[in-house]
Protein backbone atom coordinates (compact mmCIF):
# COMPACT_ATOMS: atom_id res chain seq x y z
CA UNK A 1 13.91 -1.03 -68.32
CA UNK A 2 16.53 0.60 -70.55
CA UNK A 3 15.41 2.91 -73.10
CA UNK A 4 15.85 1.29 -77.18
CA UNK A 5 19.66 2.34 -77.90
CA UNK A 6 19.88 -0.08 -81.53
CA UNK A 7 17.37 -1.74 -83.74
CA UNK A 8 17.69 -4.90 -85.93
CA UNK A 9 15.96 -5.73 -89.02
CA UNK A 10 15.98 -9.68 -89.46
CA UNK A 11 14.85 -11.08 -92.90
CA UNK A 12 13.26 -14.43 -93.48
CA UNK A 13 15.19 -17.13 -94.20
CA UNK A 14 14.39 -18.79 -97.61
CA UNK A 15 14.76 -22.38 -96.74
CA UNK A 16 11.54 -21.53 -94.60
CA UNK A 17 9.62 -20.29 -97.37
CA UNK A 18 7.68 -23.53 -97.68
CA UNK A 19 4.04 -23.78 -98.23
CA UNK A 20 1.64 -26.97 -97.84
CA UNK A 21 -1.25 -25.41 -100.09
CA UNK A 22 0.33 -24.12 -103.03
CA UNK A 23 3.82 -23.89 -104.63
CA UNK A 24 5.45 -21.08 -102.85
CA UNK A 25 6.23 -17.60 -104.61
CA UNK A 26 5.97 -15.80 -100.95
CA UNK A 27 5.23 -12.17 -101.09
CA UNK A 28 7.13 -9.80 -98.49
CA UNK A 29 4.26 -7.71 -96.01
CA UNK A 30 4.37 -4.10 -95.45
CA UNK A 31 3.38 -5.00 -91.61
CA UNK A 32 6.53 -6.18 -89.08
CA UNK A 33 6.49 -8.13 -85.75
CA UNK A 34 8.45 -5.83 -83.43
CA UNK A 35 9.94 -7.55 -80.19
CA UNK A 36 12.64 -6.20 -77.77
CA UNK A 37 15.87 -7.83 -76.17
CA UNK A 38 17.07 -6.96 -72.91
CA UNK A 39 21.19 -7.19 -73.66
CA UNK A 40 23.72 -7.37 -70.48
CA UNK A 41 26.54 -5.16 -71.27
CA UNK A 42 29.27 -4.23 -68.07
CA UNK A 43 26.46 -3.58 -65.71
CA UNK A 44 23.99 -2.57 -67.49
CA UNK A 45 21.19 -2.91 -70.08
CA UNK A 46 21.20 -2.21 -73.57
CA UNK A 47 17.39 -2.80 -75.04
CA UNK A 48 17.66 -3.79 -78.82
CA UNK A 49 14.36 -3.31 -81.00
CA UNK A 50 14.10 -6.59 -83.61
CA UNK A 51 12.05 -5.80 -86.56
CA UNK A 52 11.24 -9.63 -87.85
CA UNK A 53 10.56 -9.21 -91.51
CA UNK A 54 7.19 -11.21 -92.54
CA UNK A 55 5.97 -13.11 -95.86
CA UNK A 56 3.20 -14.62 -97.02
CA UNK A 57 2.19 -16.92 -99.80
CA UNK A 58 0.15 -16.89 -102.90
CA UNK A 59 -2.73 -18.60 -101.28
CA UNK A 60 -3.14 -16.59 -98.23
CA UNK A 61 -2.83 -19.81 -96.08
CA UNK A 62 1.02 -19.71 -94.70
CA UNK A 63 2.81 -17.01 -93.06
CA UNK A 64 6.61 -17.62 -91.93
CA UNK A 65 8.61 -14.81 -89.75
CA UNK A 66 12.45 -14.21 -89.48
CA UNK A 67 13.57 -15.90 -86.00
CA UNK A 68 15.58 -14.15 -83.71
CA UNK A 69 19.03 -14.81 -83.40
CA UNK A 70 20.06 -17.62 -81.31
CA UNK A 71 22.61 -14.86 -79.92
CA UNK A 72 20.24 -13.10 -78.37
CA UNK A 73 17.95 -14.84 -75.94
CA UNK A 74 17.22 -18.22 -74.27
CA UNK A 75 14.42 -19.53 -75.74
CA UNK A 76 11.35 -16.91 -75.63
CA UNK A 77 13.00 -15.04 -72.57
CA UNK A 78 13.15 -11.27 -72.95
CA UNK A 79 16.87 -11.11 -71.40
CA UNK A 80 20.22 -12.37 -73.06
CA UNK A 81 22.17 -15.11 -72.21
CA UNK A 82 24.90 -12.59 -70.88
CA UNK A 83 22.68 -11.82 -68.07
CA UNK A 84 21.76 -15.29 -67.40
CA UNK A 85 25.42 -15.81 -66.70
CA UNK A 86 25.87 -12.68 -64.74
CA UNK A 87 23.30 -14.01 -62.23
CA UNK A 88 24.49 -17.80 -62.34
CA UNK A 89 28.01 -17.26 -61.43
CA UNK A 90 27.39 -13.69 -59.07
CA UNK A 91 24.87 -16.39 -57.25
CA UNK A 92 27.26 -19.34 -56.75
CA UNK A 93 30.99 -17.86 -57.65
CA UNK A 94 30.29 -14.86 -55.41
CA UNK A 95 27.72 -16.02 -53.32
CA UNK A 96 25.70 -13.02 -53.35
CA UNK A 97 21.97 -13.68 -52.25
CA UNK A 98 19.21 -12.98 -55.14
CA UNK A 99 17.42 -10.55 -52.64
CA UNK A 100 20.51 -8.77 -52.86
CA UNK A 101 21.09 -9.07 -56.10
CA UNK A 102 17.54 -7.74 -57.26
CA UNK A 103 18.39 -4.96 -54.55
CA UNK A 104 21.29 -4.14 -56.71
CA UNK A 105 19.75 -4.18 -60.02
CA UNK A 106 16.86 -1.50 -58.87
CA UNK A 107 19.95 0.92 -57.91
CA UNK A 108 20.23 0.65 -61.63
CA UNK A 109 16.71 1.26 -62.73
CA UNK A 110 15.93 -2.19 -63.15
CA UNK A 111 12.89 -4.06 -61.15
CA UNK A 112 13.83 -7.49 -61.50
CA UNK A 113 11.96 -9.70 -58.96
CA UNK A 114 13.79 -12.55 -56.88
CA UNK A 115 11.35 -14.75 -58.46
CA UNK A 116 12.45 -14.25 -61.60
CA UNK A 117 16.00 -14.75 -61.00
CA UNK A 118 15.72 -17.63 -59.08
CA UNK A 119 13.77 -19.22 -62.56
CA UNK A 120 16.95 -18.05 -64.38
CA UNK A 121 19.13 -20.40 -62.01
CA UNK A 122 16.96 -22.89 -62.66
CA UNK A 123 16.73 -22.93 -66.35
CA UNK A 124 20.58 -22.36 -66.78
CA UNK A 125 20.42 -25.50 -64.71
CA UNK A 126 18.24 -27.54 -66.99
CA UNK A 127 20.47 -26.27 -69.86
CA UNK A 128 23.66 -27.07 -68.54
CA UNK A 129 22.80 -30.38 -67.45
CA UNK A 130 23.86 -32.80 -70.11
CA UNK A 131 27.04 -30.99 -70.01
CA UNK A 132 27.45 -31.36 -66.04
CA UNK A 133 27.16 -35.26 -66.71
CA UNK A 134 29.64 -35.94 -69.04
CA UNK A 135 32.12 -33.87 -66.90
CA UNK A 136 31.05 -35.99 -64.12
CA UNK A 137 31.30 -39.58 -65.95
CA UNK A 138 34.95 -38.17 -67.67
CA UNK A 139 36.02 -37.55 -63.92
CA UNK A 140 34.94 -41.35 -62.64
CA UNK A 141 36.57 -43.19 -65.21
CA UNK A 142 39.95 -41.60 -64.56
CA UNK A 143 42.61 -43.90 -62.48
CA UNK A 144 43.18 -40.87 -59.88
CA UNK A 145 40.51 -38.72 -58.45
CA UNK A 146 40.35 -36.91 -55.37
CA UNK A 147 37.55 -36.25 -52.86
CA UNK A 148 36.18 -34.79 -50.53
CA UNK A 149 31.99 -33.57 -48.74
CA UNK A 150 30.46 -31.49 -46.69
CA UNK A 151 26.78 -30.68 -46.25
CA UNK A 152 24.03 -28.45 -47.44
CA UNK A 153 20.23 -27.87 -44.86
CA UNK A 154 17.26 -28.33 -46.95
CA UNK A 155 14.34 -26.97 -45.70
CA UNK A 156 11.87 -28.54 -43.48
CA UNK A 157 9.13 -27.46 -41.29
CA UNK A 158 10.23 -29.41 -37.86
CA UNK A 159 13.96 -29.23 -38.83
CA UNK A 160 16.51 -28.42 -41.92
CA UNK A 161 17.60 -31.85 -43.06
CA UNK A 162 21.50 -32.29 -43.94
CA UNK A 163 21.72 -33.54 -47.19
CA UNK A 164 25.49 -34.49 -48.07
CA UNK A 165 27.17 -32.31 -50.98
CA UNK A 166 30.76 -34.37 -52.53
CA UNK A 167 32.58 -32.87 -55.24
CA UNK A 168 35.51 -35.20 -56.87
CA UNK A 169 38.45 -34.16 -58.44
CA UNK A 170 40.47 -35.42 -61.80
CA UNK A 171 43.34 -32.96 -61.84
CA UNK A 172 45.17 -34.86 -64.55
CA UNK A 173 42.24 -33.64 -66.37
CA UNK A 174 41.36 -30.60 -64.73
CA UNK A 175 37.57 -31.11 -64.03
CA UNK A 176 35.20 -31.41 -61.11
CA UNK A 177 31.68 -32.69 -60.05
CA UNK A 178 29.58 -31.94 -57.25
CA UNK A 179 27.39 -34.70 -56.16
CA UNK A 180 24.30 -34.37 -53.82
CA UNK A 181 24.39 -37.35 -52.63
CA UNK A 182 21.17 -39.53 -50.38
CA UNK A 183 23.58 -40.23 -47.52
CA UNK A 184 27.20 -41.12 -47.52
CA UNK A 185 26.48 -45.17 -46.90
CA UNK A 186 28.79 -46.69 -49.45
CA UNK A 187 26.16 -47.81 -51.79
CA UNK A 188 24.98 -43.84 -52.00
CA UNK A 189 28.86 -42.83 -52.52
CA UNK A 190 29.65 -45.67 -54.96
CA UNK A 191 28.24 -42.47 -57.61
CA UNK A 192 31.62 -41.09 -57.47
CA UNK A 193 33.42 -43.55 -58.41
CA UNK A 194 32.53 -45.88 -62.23
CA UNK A 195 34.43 -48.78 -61.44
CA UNK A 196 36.87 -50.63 -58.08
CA UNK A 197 39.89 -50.07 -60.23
CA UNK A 198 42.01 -46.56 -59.64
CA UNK A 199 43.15 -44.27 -56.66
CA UNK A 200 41.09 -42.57 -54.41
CA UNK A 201 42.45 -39.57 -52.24
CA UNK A 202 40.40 -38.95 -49.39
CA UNK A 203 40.42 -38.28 -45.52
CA UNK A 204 40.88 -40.95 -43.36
CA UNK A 205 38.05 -40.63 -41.75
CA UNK A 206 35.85 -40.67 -44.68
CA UNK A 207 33.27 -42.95 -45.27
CA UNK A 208 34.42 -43.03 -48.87
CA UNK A 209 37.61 -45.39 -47.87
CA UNK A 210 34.98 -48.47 -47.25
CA UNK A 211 35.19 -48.50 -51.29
CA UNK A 212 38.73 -48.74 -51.13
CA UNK A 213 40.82 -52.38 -49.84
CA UNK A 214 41.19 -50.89 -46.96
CA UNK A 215 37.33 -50.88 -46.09
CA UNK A 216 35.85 -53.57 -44.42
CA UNK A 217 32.54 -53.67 -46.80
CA UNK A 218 33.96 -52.46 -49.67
CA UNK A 219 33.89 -56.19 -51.12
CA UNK A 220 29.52 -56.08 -50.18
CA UNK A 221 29.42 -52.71 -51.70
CA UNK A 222 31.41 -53.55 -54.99
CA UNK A 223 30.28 -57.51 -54.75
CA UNK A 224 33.69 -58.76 -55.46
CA UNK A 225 36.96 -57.53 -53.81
CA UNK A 226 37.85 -54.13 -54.80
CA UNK A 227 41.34 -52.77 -56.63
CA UNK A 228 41.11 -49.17 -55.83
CA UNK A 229 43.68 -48.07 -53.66
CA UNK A 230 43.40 -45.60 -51.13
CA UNK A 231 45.72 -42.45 -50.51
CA UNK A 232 45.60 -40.31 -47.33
CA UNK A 233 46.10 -36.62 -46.85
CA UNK A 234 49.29 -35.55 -45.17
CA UNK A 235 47.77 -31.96 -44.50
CA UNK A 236 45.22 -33.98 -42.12
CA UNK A 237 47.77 -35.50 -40.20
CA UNK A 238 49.80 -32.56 -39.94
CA UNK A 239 46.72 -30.44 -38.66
CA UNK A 240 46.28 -33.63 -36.07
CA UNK A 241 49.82 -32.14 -34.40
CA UNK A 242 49.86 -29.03 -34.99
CA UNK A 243 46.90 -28.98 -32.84
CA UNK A 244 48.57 -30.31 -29.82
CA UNK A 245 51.59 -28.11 -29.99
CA UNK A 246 50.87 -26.43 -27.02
CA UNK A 247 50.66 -29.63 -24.97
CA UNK A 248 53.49 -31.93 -26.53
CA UNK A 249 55.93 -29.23 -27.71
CA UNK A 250 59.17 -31.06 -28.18
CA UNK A 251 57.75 -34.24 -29.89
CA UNK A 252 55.31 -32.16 -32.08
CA UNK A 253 57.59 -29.75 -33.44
CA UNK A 254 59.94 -33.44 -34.35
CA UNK A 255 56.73 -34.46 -36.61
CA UNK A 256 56.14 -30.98 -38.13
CA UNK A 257 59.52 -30.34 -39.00
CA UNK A 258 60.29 -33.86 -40.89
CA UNK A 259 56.56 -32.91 -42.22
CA UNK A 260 57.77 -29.65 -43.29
CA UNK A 261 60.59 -31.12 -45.52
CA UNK A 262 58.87 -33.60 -46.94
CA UNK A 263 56.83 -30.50 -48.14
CA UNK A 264 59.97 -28.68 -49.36
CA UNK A 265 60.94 -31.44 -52.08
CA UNK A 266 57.34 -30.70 -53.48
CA UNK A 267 58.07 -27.11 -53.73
CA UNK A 268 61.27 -27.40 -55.41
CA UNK A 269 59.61 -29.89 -57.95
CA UNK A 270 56.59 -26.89 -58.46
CA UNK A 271 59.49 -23.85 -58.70
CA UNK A 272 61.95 -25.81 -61.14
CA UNK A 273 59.12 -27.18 -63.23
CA UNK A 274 60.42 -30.73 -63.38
CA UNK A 275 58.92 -33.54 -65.09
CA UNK A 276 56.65 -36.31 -63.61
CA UNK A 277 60.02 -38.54 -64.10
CA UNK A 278 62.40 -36.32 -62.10
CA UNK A 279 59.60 -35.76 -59.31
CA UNK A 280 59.46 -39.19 -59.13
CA UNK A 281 63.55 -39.72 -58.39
CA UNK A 282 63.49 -36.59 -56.16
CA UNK A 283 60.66 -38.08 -53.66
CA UNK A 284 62.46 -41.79 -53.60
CA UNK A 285 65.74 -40.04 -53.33
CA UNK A 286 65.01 -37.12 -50.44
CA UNK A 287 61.26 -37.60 -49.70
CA UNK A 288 61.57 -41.39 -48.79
CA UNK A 289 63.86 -41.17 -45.92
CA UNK A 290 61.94 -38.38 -43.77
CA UNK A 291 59.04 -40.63 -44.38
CA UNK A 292 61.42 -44.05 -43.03
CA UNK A 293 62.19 -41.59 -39.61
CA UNK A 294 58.88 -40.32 -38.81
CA UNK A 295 57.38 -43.52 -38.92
CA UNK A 296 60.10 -44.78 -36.42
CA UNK A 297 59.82 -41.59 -34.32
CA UNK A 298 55.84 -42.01 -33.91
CA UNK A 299 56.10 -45.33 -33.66
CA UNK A 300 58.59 -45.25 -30.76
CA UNK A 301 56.67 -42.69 -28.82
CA UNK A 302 52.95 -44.82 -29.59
CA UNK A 303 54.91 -47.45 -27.03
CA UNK A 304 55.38 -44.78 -24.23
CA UNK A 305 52.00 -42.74 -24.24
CA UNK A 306 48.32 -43.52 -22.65
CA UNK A 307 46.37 -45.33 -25.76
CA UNK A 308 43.28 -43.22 -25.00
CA UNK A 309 45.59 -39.78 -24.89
CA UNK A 310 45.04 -36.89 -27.92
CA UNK A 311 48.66 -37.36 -28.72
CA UNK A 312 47.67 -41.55 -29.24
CA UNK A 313 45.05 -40.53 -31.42
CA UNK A 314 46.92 -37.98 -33.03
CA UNK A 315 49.52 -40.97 -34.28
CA UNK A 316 46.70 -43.47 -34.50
CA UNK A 317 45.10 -41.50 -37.52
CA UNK A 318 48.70 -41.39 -39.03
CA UNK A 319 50.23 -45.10 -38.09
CA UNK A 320 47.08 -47.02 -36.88
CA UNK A 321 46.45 -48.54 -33.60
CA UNK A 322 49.43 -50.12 -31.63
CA UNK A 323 48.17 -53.28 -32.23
CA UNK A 324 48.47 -52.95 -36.02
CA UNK A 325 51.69 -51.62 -35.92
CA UNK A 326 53.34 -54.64 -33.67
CA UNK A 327 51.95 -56.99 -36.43
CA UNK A 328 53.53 -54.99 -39.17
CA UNK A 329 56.57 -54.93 -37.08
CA UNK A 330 56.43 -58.52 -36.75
CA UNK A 331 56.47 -59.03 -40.66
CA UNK A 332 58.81 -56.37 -41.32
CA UNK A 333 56.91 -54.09 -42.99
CA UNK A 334 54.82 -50.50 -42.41
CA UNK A 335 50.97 -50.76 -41.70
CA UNK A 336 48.00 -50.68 -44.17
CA UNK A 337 47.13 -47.29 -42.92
CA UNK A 338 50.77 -45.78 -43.20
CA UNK A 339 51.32 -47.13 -46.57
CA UNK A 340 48.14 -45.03 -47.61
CA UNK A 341 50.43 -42.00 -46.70
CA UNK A 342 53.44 -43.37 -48.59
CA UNK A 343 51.87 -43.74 -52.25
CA UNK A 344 52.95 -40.42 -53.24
CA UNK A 345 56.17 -41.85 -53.30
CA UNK A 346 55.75 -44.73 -56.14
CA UNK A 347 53.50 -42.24 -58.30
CA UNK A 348 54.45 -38.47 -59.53
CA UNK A 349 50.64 -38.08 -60.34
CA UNK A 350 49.88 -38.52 -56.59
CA UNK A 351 49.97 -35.11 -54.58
CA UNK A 352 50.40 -34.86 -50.88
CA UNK A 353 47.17 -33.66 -49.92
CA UNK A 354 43.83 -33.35 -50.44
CA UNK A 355 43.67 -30.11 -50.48
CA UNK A 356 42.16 -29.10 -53.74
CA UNK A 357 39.03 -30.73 -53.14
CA UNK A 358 39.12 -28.75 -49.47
CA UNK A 359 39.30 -25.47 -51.34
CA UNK A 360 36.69 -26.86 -54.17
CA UNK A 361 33.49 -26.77 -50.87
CA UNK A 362 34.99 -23.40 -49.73
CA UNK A 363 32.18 -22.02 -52.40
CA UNK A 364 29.58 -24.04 -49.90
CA UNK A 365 30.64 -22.51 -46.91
CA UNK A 366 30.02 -19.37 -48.65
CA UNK A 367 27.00 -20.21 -49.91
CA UNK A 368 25.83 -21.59 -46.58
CA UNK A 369 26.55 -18.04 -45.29
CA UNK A 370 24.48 -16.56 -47.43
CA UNK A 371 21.75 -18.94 -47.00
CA UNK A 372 20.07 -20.81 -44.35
CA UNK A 373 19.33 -23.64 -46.30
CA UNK A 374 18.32 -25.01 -50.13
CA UNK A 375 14.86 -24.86 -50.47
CA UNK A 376 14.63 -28.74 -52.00
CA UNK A 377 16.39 -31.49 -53.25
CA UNK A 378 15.63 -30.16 -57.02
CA UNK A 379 17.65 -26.65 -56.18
CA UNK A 380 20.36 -28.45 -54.29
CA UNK A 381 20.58 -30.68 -57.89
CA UNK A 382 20.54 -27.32 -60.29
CA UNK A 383 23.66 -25.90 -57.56
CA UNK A 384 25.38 -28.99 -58.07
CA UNK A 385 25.13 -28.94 -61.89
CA UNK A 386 25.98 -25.04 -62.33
CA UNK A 387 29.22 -25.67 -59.71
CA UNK A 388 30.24 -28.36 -61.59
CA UNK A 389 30.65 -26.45 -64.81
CA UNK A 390 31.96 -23.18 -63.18
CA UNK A 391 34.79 -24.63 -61.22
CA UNK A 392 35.65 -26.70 -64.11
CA UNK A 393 36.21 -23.67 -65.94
CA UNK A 394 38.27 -22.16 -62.91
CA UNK A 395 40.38 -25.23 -62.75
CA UNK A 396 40.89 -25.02 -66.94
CA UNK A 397 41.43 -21.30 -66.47
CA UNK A 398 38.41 -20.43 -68.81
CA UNK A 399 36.79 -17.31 -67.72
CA UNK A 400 33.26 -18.68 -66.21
CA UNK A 401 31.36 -15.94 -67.40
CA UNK A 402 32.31 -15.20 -70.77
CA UNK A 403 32.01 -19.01 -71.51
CA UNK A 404 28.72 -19.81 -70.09
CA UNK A 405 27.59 -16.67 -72.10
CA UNK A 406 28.83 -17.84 -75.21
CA UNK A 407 28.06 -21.71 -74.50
CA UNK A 408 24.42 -21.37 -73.49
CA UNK A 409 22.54 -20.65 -77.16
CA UNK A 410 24.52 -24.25 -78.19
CA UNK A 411 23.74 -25.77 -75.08
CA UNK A 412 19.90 -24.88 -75.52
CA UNK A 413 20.13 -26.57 -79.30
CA UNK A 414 21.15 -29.91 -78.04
CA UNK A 415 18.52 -33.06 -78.21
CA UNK A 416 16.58 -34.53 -75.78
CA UNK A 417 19.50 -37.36 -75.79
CA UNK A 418 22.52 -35.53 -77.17
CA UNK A 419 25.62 -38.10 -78.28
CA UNK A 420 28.91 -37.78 -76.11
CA UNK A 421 31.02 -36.18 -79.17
CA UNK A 422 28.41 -33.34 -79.22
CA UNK A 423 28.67 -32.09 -75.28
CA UNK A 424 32.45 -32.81 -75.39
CA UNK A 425 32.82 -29.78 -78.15
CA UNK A 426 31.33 -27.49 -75.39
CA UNK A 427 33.38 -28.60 -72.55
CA UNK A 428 35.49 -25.72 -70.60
CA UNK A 429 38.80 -25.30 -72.44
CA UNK A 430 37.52 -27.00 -75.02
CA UNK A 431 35.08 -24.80 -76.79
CA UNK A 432 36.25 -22.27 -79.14
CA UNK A 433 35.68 -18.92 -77.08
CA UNK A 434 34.76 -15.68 -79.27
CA UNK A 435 37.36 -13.26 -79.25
CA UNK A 436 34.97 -9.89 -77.69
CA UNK A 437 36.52 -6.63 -76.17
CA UNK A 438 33.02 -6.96 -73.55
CA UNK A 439 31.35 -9.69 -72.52
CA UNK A 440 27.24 -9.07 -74.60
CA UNK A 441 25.96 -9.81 -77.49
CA UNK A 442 27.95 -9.77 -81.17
CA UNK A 443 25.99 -8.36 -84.06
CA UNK A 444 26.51 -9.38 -87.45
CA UNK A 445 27.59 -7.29 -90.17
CA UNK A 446 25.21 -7.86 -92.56
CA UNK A 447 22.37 -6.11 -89.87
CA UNK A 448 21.29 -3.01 -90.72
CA UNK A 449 22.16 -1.47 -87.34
CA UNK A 450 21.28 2.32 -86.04
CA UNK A 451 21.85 4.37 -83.17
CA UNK A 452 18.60 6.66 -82.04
């Protein structure tokens, strides 16, 4: 480890001066406990020497010690917390392996076994926890959310099992949540949503949409008939044609160009920073009627092509089946699943795609790259806890790192059963971050602090 480059002296505090046997008057020892701190600073370690100041009282029968700064360590552990967040997020942010992490710390002179780092994950995990559930119960009692879920192998003997990983989105908010879910049966996804009121963003496909009206047991799921509405992704539909460009040139470059300027009024909203008012009046004014002539244009060629054809399906996932669409025809109006597409254009809030959650799992992928699987349901539950708080932080623009370094001594102080007001003051964006010119430890003033 790193040779001692600044000593401490910490003095006992008096409120612990406190004896059982006799009235107090403690007396100040000539003998000090001397313990060392392993401080991450920029790639390296800085080893502090803490002299803890000792007293004694009159009787002989209590002894107190200064404690060590909540600053400096996690509990009894002999590294800082700014380590502890170097390895969280270059684990899961960068999705560098721990073998290769420990690989990288001996080319700095420090042996640091994979065990060990692998017990930091976890007990950044168990820290973080309470704060990971309150971001996920904010995020399910908003009115919009968007979702999306992939998969994660746990290990198994015979064969990895594939154990379903969600994350939801509030971006009115700007938080997320990872979920590892039991299966993705509607009663196991019902976790990502707190009540059948709302909007739900999804693809079309997904088995989330059975909690929506437009599943057929979302009522046996929710037991009464549920209120959330469902919105579809337009950048699934428009991979759907893009897909079959080389095939069905003429009619898909039709859809992708009406697609494309439906996409352009979005754009001009995002470069002229316009309110959620004047969004609004833009997509009912120019949005609205490229949506009215690509639903006649795909519903026009559904009439003329093979039902069991890629381009059928193609529409199918847009307009619905043929039958559906003659009914809607019949009562003048656009199908269920097409009016899932359109509710972008009765609420500014509502974005056109999904696509935020999509680039929320590209830290999976990654991390499935890295690794062949999660070792057990437990570690899959700590990766879902620390991604929940570090991609919040992304999403609030809060530098990851320097606030889980600075959040972790508070978030190790919190009860058993902390109170909702007390995690809320350490949420991402929230928290008052420490204004540092590096990312370590801050010394106090008052410390008697010397260079050898």
């Amino acid at each position: 480890m790193a040779l001692v480059k600044h000593e401490m002296r910490l003095k006992v505090d008096k409120s612990r001066e406190f004896c059982l046997h006799c009235d107090g008057g403690f007396n100040e020892l000539k003998s000090e406990d001397i313990t060392y701190k392993e401080i991450w600073i920029l790639n390296g370690f800085t080893r502090l020497r803490l002299h803890h100041q000792k007293k004694r009282c009159r009787c002989g029968q209590t002894t107190v010690r200064a404690k060590t700064p909540q600053d400096l360590s996690l509990g009894s552990s002999l590294f800082s917390h700014s380590f502890f967040a170097e390895v969280v997020t270059s684990r899961l942010l960068d999705a560098i392996p721990v073998s290769r992490l420990s690989n990288r710390l001996k080319r700095y002179e420090y042996h640091i076994p994979r065990q060990t780092l692998n017990q930091m994950l976890h007990k950044v995990g168990d820290v973080i926890k309470p704060i990971a559930d309150r971001i996920r119960y904010l995020i399910k009692i908003q009115r919009f959310i968007q979702a999306d879920g992939t998969h994660m192998p746990i290990y198994n003997e015979l064969k990895c099992i594939k154990s379903p990983l969600w994350v939801n989105v509030a971006p009115e908010i700007g938080l997320c949540a990872y979920h590892n879910v039991k299966s993705e049966k509607s009663e196991d996804l019902m976790i990502l949503m707190s009540n059948r009121e709302g909007i739900c963003m999804t693809d079309a496909q997904s088995s989330i949409l059975n909690l929506t009206k437009v599943g057929k047991s979302a009522e046996k799921a929710w037991g009464e008939e549920p209120l959330r509405e469902s919105v579809l992704c337009w950048a699934h539909m428009r991979r759907n044609f893009y897909k079959l460009l080389g095939t069905h040139t003429k009619f898909c470059k039709k859809v992708l160009k009406y697609i494309r300027k439906i996409y352009s009024v979005e754009w001009s909203c995002i470069l002229d920073e316009v309110s959620n008012e004047e969004k609004l009046k833009r997509r009912q004014k120019t949005s609205a009627k490229y949506v009215k002539r690509l639903y006649k244009l795909l519903s026009k060629k559904q009439k003329t092509i093979l039902p069991k054809s890629n381009l059928s399906k193609a529409i199918q996932y847009a307009i619905d089946s043929l039958k559906e669409v003659k009914e809607a025809e019949s009562l003048a109006q656009d199908t269920q699943r097409w009016s899932s597409f359109c509710e972008f254009l009765k609420d500014p809030v509502i974005p056109l795609d999904n696509n935020l959650s999509e680039r929320l799992l590209r830290v999976i992928s990654r991390w499935r790259d890295s690794s062949l699987w999660a070792y057990n349901e437990k570690s899959l539950d700590s990766f879902s806890d620390l991604l929940t708080v570090l991609q919040s932080c992304e999403l609030r623009n809060v530098n990851p790192l320097k606030w889980l370094t600075q959040i972790l001594p508070h978030a190790y102080d919190l009860p058993k059963e902390p109170k909702s007001d007390q995690i809320d003051l350490l949420l991402p964006g929230i928290f008052e971050l420490q204004k540092k010119d590096q990312i370590g430890v801050k010394f106090e003033q008052t410390s008697i602090f010397s260079t050898q």
